[in-house]
N, C-alpha and C. Protein backbone atom coordinates (compact mmCIF):
# COMPACT_ATOMS: atom_id res chain seq x y z
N UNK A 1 32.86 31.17 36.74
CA UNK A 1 31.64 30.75 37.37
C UNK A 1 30.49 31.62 36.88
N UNK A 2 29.31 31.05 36.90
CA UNK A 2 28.04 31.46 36.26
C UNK A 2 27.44 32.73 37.32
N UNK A 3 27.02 33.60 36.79
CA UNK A 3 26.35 34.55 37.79
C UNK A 3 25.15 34.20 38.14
N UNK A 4 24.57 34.78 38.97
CA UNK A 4 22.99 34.39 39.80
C UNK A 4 22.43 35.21 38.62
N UNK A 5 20.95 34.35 38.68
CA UNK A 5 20.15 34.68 37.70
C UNK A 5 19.87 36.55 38.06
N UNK A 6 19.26 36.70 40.05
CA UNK A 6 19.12 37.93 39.96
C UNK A 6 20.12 39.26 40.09
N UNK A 7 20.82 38.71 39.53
CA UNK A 7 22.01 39.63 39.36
C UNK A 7 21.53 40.76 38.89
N UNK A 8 20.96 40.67 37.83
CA UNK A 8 20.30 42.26 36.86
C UNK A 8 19.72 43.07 38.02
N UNK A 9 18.94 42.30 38.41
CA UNK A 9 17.76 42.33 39.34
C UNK A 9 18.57 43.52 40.22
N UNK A 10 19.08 42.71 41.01
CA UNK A 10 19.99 43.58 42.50
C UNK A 10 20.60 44.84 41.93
N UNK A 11 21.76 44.77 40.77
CA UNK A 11 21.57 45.78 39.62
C UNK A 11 21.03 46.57 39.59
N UNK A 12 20.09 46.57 39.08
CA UNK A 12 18.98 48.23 38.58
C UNK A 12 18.18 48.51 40.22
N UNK A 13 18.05 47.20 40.90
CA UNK A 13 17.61 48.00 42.00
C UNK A 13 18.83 49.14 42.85
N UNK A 14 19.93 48.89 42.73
CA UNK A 14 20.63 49.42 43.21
C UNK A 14 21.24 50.48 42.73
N UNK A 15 21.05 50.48 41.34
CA UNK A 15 21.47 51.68 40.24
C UNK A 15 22.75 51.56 39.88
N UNK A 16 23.61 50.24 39.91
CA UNK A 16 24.83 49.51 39.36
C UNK A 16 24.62 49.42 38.20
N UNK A 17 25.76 49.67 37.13
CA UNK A 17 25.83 48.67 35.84
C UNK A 17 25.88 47.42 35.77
N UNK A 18 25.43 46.81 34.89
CA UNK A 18 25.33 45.05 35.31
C UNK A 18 26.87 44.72 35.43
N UNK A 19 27.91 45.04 34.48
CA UNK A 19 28.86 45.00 34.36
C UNK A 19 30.18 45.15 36.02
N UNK A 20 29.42 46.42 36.21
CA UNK A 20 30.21 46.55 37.69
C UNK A 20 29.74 45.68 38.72
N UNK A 21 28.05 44.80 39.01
CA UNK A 21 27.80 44.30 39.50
C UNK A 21 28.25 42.87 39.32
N UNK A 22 28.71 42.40 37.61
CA UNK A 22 29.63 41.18 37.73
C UNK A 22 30.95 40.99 38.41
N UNK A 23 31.58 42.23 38.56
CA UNK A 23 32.68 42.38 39.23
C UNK A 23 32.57 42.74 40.51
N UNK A 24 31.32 42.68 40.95
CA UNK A 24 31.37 42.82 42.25
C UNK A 24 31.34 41.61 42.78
N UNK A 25 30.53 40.48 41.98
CA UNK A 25 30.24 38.88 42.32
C UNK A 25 31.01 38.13 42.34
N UNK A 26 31.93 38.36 41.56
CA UNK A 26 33.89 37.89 41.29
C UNK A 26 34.37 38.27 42.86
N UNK A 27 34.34 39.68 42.91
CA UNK A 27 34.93 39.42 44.48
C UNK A 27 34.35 38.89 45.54
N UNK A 28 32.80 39.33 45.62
CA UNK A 28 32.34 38.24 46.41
C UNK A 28 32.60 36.47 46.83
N UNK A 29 32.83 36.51 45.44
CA UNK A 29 33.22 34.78 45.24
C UNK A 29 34.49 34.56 45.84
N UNK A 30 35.72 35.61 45.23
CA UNK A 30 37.06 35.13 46.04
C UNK A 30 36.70 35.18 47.44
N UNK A 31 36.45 36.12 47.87
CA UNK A 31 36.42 36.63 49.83
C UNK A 31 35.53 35.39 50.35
N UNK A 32 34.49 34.81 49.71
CA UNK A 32 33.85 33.43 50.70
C UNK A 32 34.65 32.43 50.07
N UNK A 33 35.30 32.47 49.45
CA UNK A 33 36.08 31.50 48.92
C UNK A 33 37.58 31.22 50.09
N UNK A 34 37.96 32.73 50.32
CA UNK A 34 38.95 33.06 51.70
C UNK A 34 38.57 32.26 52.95
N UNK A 35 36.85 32.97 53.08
CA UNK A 35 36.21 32.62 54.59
C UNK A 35 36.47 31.60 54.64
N UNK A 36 34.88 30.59 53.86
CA UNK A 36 35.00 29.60 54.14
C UNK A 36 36.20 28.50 53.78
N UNK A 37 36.95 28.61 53.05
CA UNK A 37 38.06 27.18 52.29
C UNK A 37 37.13 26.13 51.70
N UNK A 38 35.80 26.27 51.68
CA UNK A 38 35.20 25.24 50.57
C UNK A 38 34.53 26.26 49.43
N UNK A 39 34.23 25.48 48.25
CA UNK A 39 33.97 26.15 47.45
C UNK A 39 32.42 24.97 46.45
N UNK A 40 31.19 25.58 46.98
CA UNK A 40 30.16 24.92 46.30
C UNK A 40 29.57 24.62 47.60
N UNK A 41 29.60 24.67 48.54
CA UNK A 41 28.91 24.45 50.04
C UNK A 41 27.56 25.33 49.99
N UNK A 42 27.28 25.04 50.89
CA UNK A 42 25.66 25.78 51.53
C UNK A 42 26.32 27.62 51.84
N UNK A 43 27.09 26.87 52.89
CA UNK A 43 27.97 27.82 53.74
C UNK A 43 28.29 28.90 52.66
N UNK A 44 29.42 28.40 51.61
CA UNK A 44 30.20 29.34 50.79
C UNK A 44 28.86 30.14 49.66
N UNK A 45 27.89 29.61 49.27
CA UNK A 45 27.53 30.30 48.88
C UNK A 45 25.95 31.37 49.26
N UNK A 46 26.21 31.08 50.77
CA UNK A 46 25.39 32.02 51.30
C UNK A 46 26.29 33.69 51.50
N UNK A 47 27.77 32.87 52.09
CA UNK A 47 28.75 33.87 52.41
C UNK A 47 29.02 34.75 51.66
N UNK A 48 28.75 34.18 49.65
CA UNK A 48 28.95 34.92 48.92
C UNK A 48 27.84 35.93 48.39
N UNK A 49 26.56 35.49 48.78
CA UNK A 49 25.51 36.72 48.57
C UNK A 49 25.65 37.05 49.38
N UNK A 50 25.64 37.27 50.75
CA UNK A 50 25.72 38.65 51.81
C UNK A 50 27.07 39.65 51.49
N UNK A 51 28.34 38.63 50.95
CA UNK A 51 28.98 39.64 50.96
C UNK A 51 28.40 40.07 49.64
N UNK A 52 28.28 39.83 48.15
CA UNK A 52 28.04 40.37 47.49
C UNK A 52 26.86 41.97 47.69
N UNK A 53 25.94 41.49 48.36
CA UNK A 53 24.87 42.54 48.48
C UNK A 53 25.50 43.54 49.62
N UNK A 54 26.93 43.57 49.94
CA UNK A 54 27.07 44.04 51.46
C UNK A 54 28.04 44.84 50.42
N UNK A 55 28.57 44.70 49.38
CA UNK A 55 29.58 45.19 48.02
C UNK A 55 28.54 46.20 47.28
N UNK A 56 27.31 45.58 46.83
CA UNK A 56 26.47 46.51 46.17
C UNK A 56 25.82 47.27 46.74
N UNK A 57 25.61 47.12 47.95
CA UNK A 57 25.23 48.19 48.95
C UNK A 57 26.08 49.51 49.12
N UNK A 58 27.66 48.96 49.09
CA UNK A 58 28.61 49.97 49.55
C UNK A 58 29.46 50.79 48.00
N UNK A 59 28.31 50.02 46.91
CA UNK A 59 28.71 50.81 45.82
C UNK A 59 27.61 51.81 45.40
N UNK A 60 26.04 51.70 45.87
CA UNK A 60 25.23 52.01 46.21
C UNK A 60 25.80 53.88 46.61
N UNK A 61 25.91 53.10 47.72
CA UNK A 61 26.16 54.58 48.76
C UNK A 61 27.09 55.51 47.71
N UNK A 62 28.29 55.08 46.82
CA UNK A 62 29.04 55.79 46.32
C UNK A 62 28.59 56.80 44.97
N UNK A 63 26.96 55.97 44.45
CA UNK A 63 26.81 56.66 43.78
C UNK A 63 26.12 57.95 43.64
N UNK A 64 26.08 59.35 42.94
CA UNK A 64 25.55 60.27 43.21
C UNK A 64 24.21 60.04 42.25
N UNK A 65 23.47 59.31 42.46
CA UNK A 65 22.15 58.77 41.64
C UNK A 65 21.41 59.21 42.64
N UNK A 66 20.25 60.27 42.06
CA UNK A 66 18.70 60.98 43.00
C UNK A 66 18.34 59.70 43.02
N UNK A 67 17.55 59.78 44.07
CA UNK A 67 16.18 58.69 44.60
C UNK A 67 14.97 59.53 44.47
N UNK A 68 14.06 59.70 43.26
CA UNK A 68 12.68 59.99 42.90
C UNK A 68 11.81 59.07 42.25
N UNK A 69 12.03 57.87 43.24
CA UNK A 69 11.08 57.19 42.17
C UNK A 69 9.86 57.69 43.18
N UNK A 70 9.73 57.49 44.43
CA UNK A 70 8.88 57.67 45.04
C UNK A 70 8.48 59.25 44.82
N UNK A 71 8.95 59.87 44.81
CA UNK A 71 8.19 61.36 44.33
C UNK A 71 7.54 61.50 43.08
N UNK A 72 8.42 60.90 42.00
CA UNK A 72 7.42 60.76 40.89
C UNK A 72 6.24 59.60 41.25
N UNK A 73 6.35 58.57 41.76
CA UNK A 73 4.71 58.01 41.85
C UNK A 73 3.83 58.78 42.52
N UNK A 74 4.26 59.36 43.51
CA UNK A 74 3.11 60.09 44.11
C UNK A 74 3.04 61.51 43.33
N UNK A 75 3.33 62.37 42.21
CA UNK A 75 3.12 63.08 41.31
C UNK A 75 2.51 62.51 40.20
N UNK A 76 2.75 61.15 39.91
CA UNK A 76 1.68 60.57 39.30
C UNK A 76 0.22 60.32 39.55
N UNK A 77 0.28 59.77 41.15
CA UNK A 77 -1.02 59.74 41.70
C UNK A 77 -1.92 61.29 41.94
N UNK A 78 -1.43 61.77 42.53
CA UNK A 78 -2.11 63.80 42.19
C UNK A 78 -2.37 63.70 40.98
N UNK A 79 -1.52 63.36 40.00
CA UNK A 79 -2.32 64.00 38.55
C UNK A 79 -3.07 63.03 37.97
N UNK A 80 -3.79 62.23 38.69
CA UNK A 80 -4.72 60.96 38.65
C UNK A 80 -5.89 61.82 38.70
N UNK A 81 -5.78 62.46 40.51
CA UNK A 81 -7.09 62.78 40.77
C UNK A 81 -7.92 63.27 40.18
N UNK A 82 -7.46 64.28 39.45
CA UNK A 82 -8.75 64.99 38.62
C UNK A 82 -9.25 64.30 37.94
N UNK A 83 -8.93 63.46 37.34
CA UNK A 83 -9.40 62.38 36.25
C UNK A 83 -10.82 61.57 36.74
N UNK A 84 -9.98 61.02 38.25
CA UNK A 84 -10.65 60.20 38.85
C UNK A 84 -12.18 60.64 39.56
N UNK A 85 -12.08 62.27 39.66
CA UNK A 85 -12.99 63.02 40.46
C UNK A 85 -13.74 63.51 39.94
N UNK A 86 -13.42 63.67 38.32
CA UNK A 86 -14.13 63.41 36.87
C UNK A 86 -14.93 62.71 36.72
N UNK A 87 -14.29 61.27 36.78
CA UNK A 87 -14.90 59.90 36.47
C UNK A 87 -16.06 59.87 37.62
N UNK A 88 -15.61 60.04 38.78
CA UNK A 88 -17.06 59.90 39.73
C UNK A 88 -18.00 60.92 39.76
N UNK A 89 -18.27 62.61 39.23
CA UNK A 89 -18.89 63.58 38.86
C UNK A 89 -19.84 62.27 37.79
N UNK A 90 -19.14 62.45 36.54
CA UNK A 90 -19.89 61.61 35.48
C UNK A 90 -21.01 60.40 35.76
N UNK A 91 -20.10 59.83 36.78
CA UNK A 91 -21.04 58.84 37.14
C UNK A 91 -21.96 58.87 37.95
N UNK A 92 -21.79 59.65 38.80
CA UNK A 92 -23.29 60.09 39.51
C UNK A 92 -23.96 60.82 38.69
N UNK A 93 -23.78 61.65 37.58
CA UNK A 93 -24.41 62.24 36.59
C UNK A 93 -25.64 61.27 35.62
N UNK A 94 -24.64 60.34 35.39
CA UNK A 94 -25.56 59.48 34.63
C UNK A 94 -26.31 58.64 35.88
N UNK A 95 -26.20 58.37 36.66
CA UNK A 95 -27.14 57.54 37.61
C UNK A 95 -28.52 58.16 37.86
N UNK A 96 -28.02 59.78 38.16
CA UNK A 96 -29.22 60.86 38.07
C UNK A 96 -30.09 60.84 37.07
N UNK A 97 -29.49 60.74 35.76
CA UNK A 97 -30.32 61.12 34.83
C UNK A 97 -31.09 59.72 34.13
N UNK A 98 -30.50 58.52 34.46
CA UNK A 98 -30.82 57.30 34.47
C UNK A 98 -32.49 57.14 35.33
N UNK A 99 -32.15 58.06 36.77
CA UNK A 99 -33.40 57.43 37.44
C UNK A 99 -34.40 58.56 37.01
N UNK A 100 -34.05 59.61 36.67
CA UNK A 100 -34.91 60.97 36.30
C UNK A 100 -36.02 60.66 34.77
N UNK A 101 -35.01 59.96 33.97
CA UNK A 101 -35.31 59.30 32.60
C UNK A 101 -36.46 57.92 33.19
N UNK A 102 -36.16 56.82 34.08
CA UNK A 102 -37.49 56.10 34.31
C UNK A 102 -38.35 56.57 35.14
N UNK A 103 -37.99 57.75 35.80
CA UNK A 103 -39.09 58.25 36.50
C UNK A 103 -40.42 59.06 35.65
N UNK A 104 -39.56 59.50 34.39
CA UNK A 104 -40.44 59.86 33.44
C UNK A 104 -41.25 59.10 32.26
N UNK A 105 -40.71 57.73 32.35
CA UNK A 105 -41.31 56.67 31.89
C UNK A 105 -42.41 56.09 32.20
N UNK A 106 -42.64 56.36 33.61
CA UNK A 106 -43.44 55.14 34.24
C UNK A 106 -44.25 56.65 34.76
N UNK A 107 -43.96 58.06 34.71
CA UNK A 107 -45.65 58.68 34.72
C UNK A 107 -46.00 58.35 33.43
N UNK A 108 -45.58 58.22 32.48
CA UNK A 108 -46.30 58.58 30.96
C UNK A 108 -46.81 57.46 30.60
């Protein structure tokens, strides 16, 4: 049977190899295949993404993979600021010297 398109997807969000996550969808498939006794239903293949994501969840937990994505974005954003606090220095700079420059236009 064909895998779900977001298979990758659930994958890297979860920090699975795609590979272990196909074999996680295989069992998913037998066990709603157990539950329900139909196979291609509404039923069976809802049964088989919860259990599947309820599999990658609990392979999830097993792995010793850090969680920094969120620390690195917000170490990204800090080393924004200066840039950004730059960019607005500059620009009130030139606004100043913009109105200082027609103010000296229009005495002369």
């Amino acid at each position: 049977m064909k895998t779900p398109k977001l298979l990758p997807w659930h994958a890297r969000k979860a920090g699975v190899p795609i590979e272990r996550a196909e074999a996680l969808w295989r069992k998913a498939l037998r066990e709603a295949t157990a539950d329900t006794g139909w196979v291609g239903t509404s039923e069976f293949w809802g049964a088989a993404e919860a259990r599947f994501l309820e599999l990658l969840a609990e392979e999830q937990s097993t792995l010793c993979a850090p969680h920094v994505e969120t620390f690195v974005r917000s170490q990204h954003r800090m080393g924004l600021l200066p840039l950004l606090a730059a960019e607005q220095v500059f620009s009130a700079m030139s606004a100043n010297w913009q109105r200082f420059c027609n103010q000296m236009n229009k005495a002369a």
